[in-house]
PDB file of N, CA and C in Angstrom:
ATOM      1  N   UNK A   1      -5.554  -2.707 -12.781  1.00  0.00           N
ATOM      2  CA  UNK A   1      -6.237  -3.896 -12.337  1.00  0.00           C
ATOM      3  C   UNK A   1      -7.756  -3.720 -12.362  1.00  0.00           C
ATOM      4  N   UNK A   2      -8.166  -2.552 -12.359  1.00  0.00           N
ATOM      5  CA  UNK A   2      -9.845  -2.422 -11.766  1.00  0.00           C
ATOM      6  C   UNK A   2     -10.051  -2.275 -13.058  1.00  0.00           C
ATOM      7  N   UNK A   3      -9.790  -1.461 -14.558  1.00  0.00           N
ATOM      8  CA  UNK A   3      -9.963  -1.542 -15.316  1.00  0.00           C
ATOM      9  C   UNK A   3     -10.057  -2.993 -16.214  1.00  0.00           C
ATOM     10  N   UNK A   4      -8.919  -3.898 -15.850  1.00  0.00           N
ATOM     11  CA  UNK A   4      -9.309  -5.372 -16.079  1.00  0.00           C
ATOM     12  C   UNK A   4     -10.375  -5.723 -15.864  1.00  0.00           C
ATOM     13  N   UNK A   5     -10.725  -5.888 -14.390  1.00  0.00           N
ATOM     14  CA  UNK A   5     -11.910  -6.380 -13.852  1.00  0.00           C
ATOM     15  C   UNK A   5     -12.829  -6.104 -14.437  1.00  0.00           C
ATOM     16  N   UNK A   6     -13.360  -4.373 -14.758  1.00  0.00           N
ATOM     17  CA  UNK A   6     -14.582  -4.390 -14.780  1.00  0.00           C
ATOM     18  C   UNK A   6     -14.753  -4.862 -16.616  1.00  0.00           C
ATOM     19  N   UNK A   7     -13.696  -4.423 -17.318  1.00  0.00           N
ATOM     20  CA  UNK A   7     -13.923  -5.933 -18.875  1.00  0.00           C
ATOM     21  C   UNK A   7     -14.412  -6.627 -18.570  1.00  0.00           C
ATOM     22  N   UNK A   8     -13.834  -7.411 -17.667  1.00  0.00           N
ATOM     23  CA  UNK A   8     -13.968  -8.809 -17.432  1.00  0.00           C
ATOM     24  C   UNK A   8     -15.563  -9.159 -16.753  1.00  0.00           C
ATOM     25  N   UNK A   9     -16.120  -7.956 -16.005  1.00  0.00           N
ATOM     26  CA  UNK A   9     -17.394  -8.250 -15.830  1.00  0.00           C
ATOM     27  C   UNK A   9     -18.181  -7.515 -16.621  1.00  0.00           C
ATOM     28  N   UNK A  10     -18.013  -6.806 -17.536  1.00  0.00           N
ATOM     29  CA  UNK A  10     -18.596  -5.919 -18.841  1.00  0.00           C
ATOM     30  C   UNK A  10     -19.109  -7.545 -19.808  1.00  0.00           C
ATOM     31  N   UNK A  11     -17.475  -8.040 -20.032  1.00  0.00           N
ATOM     32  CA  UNK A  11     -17.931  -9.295 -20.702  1.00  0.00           C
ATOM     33  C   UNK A  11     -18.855 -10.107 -20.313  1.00  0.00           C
ATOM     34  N   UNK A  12     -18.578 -10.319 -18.877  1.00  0.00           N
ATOM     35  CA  UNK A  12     -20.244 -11.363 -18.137  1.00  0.00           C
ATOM     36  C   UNK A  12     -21.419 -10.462 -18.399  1.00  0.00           C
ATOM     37  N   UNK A  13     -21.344  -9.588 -19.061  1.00  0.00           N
ATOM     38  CA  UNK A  13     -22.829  -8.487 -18.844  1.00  0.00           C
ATOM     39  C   UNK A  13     -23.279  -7.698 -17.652  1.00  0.00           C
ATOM     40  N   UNK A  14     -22.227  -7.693 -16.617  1.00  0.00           N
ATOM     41  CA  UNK A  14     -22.575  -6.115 -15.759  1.00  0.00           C
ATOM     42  C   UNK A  14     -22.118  -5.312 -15.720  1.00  0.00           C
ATOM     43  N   UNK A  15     -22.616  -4.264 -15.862  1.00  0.00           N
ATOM     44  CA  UNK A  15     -22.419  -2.519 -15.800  1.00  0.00           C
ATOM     45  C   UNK A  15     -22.566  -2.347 -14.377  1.00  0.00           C
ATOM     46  N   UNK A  16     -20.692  -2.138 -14.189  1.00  0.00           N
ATOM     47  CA  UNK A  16     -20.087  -1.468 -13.219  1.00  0.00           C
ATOM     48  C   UNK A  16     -19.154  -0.241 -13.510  1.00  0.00           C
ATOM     49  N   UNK A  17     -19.424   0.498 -12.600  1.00  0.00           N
ATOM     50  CA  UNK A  17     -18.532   1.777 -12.696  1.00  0.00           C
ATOM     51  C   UNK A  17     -17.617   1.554 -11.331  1.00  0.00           C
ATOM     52  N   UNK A  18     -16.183   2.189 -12.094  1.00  0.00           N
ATOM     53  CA  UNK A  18     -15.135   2.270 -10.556  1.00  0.00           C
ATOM     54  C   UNK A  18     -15.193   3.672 -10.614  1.00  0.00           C
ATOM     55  N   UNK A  19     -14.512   4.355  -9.329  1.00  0.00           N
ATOM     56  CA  UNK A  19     -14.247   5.819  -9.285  1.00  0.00           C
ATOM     57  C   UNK A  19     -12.935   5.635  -8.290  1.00  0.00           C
ATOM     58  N   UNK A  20     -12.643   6.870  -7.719  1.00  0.00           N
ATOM     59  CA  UNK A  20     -11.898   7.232  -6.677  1.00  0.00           C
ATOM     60  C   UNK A  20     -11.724   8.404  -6.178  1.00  0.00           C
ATOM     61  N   UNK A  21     -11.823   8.461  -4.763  1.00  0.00           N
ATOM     62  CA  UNK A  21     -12.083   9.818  -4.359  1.00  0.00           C
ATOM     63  C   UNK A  21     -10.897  10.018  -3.889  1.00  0.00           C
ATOM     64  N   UNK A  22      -9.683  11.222  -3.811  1.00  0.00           N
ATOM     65  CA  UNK A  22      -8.449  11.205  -3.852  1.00  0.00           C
ATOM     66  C   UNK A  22      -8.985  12.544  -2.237  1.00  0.00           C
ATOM     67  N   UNK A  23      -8.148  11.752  -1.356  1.00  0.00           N
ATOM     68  CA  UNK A  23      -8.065  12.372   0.173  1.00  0.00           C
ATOM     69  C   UNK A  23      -7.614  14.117  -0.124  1.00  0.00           C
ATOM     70  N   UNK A  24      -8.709  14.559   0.977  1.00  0.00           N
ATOM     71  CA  UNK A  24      -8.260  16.007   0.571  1.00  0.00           C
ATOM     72  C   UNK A  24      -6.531  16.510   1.078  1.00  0.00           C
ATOM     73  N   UNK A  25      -5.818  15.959   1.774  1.00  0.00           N
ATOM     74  CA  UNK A  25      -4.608  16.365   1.941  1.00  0.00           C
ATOM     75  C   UNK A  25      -3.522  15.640   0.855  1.00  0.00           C
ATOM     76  N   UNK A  26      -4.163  15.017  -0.045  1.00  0.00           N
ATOM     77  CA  UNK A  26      -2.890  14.606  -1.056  1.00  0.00           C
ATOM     78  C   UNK A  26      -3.475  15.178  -2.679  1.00  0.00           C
ATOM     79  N   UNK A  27      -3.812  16.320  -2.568  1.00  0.00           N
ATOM     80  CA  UNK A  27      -4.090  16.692  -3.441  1.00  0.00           C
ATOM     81  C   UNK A  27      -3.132  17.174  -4.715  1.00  0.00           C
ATOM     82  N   UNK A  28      -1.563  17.086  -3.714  1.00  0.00           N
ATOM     83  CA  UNK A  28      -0.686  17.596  -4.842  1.00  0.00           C
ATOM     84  C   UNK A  28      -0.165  15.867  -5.179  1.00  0.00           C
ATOM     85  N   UNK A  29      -1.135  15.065  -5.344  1.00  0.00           N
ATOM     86  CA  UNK A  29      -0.580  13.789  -5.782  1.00  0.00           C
ATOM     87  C   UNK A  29      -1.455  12.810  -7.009  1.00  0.00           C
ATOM     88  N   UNK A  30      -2.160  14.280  -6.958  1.00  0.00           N
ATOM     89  CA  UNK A  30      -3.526  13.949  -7.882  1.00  0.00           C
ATOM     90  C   UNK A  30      -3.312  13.657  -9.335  1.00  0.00           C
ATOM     91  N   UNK A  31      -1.951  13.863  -9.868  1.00  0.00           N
ATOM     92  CA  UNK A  31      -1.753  13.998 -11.037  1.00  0.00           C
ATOM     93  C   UNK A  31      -1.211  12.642 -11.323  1.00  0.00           C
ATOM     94  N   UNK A  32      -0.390  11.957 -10.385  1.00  0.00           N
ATOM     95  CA  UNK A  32      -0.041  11.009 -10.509  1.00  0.00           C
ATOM     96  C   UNK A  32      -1.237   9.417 -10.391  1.00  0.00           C
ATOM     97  N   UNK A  33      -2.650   9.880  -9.505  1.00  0.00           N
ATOM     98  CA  UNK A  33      -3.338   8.838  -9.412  1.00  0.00           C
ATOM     99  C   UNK A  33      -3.830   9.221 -10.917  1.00  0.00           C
ATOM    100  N   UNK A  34      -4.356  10.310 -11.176  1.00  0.00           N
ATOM    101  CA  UNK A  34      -5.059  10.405 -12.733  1.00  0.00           C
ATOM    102  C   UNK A  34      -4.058   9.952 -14.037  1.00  0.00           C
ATOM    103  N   UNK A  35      -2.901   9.496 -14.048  1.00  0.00           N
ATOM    104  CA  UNK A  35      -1.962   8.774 -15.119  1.00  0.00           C
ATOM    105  C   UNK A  35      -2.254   7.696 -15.018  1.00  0.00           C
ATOM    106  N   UNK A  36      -2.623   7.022 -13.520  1.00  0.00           N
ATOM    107  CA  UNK A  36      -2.374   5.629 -13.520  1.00  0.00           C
ATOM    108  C   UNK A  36      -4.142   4.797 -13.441  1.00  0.00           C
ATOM    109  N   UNK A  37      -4.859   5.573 -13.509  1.00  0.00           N
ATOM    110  CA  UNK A  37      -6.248   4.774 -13.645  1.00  0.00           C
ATOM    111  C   UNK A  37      -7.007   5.532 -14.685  1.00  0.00           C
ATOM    112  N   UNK A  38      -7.791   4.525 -14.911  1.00  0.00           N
ATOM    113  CA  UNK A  38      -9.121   4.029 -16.315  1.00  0.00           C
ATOM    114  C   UNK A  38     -10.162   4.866 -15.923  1.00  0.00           C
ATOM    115  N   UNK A  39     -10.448   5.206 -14.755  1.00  0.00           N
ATOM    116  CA  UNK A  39     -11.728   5.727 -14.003  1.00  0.00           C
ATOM    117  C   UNK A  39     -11.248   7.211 -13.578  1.00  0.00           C
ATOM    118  N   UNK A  40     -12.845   7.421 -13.765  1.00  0.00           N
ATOM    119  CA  UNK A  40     -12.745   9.043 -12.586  1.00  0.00           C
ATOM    120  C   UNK A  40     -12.274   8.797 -11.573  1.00  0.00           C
ATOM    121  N   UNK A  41     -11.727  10.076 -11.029  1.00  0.00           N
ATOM    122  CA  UNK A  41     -10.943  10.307  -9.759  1.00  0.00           C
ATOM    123  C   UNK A  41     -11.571  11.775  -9.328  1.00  0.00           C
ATOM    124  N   UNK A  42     -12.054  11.910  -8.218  1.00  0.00           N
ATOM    125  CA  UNK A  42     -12.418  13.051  -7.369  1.00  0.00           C
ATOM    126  C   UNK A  42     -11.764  13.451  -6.441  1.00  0.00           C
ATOM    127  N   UNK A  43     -11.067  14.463  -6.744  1.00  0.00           N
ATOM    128  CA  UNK A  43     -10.625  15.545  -5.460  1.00  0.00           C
ATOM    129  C   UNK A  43     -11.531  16.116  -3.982  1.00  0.00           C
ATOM    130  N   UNK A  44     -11.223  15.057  -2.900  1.00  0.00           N
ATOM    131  CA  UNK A  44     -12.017  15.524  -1.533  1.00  0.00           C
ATOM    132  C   UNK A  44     -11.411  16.818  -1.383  1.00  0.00           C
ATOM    133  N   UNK A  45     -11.683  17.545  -0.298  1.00  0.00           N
ATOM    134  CA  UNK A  45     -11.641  19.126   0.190  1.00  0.00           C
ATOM    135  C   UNK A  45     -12.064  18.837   2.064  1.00  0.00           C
ATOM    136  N   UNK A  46     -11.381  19.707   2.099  1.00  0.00           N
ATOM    137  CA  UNK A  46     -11.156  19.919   3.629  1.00  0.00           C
ATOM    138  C   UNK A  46     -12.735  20.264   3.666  1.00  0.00           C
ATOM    139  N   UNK A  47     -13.434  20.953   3.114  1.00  0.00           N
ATOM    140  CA  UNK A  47     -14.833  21.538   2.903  1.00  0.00           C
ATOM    141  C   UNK A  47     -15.475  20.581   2.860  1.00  0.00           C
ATOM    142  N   UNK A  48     -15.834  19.559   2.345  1.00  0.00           N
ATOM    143  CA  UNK A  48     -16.375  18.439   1.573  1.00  0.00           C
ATOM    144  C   UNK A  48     -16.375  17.555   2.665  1.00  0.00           C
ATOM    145  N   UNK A  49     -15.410  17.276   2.977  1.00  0.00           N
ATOM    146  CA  UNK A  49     -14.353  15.755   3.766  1.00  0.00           C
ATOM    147  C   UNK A  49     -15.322  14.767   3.545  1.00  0.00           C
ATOM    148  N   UNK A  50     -15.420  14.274   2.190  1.00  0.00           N
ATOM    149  CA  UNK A  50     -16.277  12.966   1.769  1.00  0.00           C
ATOM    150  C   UNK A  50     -15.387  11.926   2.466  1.00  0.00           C
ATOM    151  N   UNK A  51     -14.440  12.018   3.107  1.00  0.00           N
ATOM    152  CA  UNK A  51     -13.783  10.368   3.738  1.00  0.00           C
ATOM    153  C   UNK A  51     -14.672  10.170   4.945  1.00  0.00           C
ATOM    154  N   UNK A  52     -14.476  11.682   5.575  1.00  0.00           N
ATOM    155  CA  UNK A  52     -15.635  11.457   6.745  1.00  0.00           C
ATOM    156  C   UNK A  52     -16.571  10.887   6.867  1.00  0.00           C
ATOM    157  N   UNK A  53     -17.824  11.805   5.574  1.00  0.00           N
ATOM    158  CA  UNK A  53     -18.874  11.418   5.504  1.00  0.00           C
ATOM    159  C   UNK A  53     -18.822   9.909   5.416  1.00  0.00           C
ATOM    160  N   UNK A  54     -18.204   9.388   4.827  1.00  0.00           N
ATOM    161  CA  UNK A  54     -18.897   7.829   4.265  1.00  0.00           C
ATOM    162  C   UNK A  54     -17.752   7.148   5.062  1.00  0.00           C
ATOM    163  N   UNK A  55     -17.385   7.723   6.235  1.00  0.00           N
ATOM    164  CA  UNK A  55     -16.108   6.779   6.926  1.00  0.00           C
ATOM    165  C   UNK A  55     -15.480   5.932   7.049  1.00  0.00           C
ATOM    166  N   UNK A  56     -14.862   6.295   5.514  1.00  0.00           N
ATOM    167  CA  UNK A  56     -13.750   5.443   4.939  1.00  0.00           C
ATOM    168  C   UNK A  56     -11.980   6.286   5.093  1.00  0.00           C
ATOM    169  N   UNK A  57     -11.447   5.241   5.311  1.00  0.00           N
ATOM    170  CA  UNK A  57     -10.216   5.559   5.180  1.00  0.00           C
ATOM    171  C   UNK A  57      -9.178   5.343   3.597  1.00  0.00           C
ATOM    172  N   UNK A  58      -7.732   5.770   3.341  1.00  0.00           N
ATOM    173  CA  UNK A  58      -7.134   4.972   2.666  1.00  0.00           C
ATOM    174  C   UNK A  58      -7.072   3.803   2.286  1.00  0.00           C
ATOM    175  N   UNK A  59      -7.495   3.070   0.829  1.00  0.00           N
ATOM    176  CA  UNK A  59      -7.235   2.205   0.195  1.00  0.00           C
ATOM    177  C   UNK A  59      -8.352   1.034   0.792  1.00  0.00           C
ATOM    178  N   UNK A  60      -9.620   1.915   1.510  1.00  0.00           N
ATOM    179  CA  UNK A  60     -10.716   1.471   1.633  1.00  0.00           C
ATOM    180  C   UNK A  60     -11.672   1.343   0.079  1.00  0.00           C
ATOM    181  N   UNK A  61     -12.469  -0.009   0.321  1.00  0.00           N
ATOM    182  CA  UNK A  61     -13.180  -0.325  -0.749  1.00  0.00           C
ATOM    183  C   UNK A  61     -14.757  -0.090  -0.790  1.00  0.00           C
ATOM    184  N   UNK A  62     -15.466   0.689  -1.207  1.00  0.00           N
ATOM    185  CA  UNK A  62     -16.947   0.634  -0.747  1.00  0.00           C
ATOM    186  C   UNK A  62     -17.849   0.420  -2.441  1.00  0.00           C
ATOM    187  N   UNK A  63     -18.445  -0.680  -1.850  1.00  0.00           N
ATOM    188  CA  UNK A  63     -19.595  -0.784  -3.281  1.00  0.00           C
ATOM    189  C   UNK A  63     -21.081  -0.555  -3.045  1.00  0.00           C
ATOM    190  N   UNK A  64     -21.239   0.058  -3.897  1.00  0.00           N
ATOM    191  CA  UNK A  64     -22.829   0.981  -3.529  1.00  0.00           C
ATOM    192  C   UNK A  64     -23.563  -0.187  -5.048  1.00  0.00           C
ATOM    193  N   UNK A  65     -24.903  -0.395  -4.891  1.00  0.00           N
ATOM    194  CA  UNK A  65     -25.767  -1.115  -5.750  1.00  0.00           C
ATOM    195  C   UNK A  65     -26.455   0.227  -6.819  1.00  0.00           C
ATOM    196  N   UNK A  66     -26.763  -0.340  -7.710  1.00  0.00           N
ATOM    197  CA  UNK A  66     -27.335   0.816  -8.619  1.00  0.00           C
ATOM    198  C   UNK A  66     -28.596   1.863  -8.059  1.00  0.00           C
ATOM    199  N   UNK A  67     -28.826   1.252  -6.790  1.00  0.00           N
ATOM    200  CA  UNK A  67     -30.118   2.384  -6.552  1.00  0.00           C
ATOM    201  C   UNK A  67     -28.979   3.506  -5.060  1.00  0.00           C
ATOM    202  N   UNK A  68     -27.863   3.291  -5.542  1.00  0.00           N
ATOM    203  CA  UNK A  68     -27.157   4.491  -4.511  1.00  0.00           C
ATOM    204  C   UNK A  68     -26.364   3.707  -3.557  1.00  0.00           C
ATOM    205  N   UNK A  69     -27.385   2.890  -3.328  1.00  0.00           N
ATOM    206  CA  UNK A  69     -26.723   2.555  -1.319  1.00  0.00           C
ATOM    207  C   UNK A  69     -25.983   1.604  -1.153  1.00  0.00           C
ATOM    208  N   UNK A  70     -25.171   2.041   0.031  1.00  0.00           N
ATOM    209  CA  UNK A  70     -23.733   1.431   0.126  1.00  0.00           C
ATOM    210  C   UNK A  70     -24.511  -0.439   0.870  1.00  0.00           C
ATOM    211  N   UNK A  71     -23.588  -1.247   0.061  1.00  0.00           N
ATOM    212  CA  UNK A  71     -23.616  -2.619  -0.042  1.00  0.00           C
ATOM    213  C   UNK A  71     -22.656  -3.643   0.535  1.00  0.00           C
ATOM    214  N   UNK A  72     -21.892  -3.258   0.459  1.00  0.00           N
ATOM    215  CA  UNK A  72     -20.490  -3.896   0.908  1.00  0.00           C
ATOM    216  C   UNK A  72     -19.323  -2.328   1.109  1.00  0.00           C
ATOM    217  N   UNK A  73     -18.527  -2.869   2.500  1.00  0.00           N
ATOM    218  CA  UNK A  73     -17.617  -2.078   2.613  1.00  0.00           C
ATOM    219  C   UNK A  73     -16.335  -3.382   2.273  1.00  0.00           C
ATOM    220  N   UNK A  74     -15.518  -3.218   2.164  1.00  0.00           N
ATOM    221  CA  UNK A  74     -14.197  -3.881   2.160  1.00  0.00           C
ATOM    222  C   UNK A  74     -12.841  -2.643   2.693  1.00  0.00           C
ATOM    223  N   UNK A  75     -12.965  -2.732   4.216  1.00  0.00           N
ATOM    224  CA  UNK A  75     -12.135  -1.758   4.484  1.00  0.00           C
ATOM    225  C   UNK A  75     -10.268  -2.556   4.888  1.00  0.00           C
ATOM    226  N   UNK A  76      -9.448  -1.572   3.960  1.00  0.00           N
ATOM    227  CA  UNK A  76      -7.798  -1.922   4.019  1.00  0.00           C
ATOM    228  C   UNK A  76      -7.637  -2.533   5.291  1.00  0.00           C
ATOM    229  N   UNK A  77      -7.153  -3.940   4.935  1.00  0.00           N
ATOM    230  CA  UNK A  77      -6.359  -4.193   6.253  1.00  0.00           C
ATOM    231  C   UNK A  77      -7.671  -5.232   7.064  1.00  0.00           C
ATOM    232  N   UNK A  78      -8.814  -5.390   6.112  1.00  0.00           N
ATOM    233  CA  UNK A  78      -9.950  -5.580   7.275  1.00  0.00           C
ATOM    234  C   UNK A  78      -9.694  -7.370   7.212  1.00  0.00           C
ATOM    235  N   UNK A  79     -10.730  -8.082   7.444  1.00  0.00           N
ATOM    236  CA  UNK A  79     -10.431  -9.583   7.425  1.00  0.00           C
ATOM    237  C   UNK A  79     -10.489  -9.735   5.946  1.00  0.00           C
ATOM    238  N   UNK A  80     -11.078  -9.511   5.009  1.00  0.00           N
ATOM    239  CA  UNK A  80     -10.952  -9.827   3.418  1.00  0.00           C
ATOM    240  C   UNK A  80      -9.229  -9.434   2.797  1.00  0.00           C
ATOM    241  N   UNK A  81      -8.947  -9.942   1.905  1.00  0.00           N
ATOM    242  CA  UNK A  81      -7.694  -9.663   1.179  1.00  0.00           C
ATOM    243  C   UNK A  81      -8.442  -8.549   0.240  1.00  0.00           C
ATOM    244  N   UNK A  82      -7.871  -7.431  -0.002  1.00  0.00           N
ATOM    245  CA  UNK A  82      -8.682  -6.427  -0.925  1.00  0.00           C
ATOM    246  C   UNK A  82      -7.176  -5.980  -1.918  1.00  0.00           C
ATOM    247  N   UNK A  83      -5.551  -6.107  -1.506  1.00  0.00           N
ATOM    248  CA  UNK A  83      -4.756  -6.153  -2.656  1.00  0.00           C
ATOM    249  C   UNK A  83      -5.148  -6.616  -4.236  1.00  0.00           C
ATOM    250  N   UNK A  84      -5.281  -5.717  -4.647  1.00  0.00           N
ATOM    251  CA  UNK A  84      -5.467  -6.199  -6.425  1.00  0.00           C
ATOM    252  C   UNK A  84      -4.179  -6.582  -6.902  1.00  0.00           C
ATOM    253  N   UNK A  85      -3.451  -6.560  -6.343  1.00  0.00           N
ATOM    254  CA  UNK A  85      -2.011  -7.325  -7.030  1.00  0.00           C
ATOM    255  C   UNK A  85      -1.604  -8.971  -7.085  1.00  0.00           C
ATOM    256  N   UNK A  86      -2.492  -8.862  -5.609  1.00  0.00           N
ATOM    257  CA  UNK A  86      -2.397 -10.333  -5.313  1.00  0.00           C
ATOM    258  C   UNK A  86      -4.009 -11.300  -5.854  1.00  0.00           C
ATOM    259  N   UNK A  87      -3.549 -12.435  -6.097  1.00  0.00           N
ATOM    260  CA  UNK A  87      -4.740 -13.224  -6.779  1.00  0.00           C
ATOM    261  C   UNK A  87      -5.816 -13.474  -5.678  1.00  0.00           C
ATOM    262  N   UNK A  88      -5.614 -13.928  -4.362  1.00  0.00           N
ATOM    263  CA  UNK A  88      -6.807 -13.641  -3.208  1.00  0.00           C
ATOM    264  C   UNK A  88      -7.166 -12.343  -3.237  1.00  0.00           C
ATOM    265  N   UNK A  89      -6.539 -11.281  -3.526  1.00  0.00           N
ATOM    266  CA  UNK A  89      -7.205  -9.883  -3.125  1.00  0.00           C
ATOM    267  C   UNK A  89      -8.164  -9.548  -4.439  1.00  0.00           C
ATOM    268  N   UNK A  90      -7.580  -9.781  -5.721  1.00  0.00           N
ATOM    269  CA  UNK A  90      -8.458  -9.726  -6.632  1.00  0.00           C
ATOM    270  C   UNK A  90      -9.718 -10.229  -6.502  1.00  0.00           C
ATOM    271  N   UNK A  91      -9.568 -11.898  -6.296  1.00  0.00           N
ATOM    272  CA  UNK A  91     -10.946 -12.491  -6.573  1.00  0.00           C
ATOM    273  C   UNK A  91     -11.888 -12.266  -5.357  1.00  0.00           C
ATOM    274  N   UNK A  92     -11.214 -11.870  -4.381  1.00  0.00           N
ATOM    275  CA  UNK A  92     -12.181 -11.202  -3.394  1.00  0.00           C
ATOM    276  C   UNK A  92     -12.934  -9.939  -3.652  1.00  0.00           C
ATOM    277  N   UNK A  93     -12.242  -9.381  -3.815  1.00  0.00           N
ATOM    278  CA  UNK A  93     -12.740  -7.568  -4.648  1.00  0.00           C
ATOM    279  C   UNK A  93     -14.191  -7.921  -5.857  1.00  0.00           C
ATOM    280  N   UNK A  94     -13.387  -8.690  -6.679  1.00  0.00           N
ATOM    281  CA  UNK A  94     -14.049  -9.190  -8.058  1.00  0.00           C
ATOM    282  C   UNK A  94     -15.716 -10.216  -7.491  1.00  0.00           C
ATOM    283  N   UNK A  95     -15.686 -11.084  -6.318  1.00  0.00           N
ATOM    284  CA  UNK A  95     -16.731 -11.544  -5.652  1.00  0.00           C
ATOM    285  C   UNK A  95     -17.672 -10.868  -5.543  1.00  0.00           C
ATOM    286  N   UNK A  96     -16.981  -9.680  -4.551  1.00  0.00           N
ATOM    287  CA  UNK A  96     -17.880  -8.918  -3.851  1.00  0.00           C
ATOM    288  C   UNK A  96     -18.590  -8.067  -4.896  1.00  0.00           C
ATOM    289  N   UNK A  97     -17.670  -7.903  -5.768  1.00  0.00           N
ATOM    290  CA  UNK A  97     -19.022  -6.778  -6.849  1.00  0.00           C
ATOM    291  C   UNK A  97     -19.928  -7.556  -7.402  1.00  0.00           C
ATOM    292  N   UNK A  98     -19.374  -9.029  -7.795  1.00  0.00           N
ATOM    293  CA  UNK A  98     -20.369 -10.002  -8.472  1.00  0.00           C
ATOM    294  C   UNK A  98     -21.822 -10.186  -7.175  1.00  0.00           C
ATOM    295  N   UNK A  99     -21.809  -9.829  -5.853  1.00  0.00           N
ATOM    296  CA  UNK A  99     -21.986 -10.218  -5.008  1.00  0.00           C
ATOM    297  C   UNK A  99     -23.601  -8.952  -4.842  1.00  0.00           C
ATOM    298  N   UNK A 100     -23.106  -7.912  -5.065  1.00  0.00           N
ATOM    299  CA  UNK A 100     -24.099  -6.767  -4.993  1.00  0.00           C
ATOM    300  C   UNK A 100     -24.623  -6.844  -6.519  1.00  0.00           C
ATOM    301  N   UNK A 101     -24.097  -6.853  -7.260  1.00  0.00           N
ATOM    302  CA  UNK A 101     -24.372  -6.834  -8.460  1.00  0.00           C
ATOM    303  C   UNK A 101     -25.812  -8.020  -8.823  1.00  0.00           C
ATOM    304  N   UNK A 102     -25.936  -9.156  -7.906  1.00  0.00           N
ATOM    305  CA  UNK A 102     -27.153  -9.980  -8.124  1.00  0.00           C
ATOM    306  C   UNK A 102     -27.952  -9.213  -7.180  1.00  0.00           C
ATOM    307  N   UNK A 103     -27.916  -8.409  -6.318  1.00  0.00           N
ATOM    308  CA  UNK A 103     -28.842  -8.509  -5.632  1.00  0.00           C
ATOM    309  C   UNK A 103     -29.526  -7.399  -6.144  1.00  0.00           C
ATOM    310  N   UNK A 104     -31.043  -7.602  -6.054  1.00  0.00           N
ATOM    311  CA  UNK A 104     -31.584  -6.081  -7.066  1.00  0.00           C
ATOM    312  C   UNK A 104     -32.189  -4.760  -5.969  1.00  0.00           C
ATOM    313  N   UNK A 105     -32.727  -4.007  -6.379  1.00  0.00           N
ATOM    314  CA  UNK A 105     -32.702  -2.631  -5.776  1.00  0.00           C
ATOM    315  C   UNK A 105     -34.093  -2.515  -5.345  1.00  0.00           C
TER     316      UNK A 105
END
């Protein structure tokens, strides 16, 4: 789905990058998120604990603007629909990047 999207805003003319940072305790599941997505995927570490740092949880959404800084959170479960399966969760997701994406740095 995120690979759709970002075509789909490649075609409108913005350069977006997706990633994913894969929780340091599901690391033996890493093989299976890297089959199923278009984008980098990063392995957190108990060392690291990037969920901490940027205190996000599972199937949390965070969009950072091209000069780094975080812009929008869309956290699982929060008042936004953030499911990419479903057509509200898409075009919400898909908003919000259109959303940082005008605003400049």
């Amino acid at each position: 789905m995120l690979e759709q999207m970002r075509l789909e805003l490649q075609k409108a003319g913005y350069d977006v990058n997706f990633l994913s940072v894969n929780k340091a305790d599901a690391a033996a599941n890493q093989q299976a998120l890297i089959d199923r997505c278009a984008f980098p995927l990063f392995q957190d570490t108990t060392e690291v604990n990037a969920w901490a740092l940027i205190g996000a949880k599972k199937d949390d959404m965070l969009i950072y603007g091209a000069d780094g800084k975080l812009l929008d959170y869309l956290p699982n479960g929060g008042d936004r629909i953030t499911n990419l399966s479903m057509h509200e969760g898409y075009d919400t997701v898909k908003a919000a990047i259109l959303a940082v994406a005008a605003k400049k740095p």
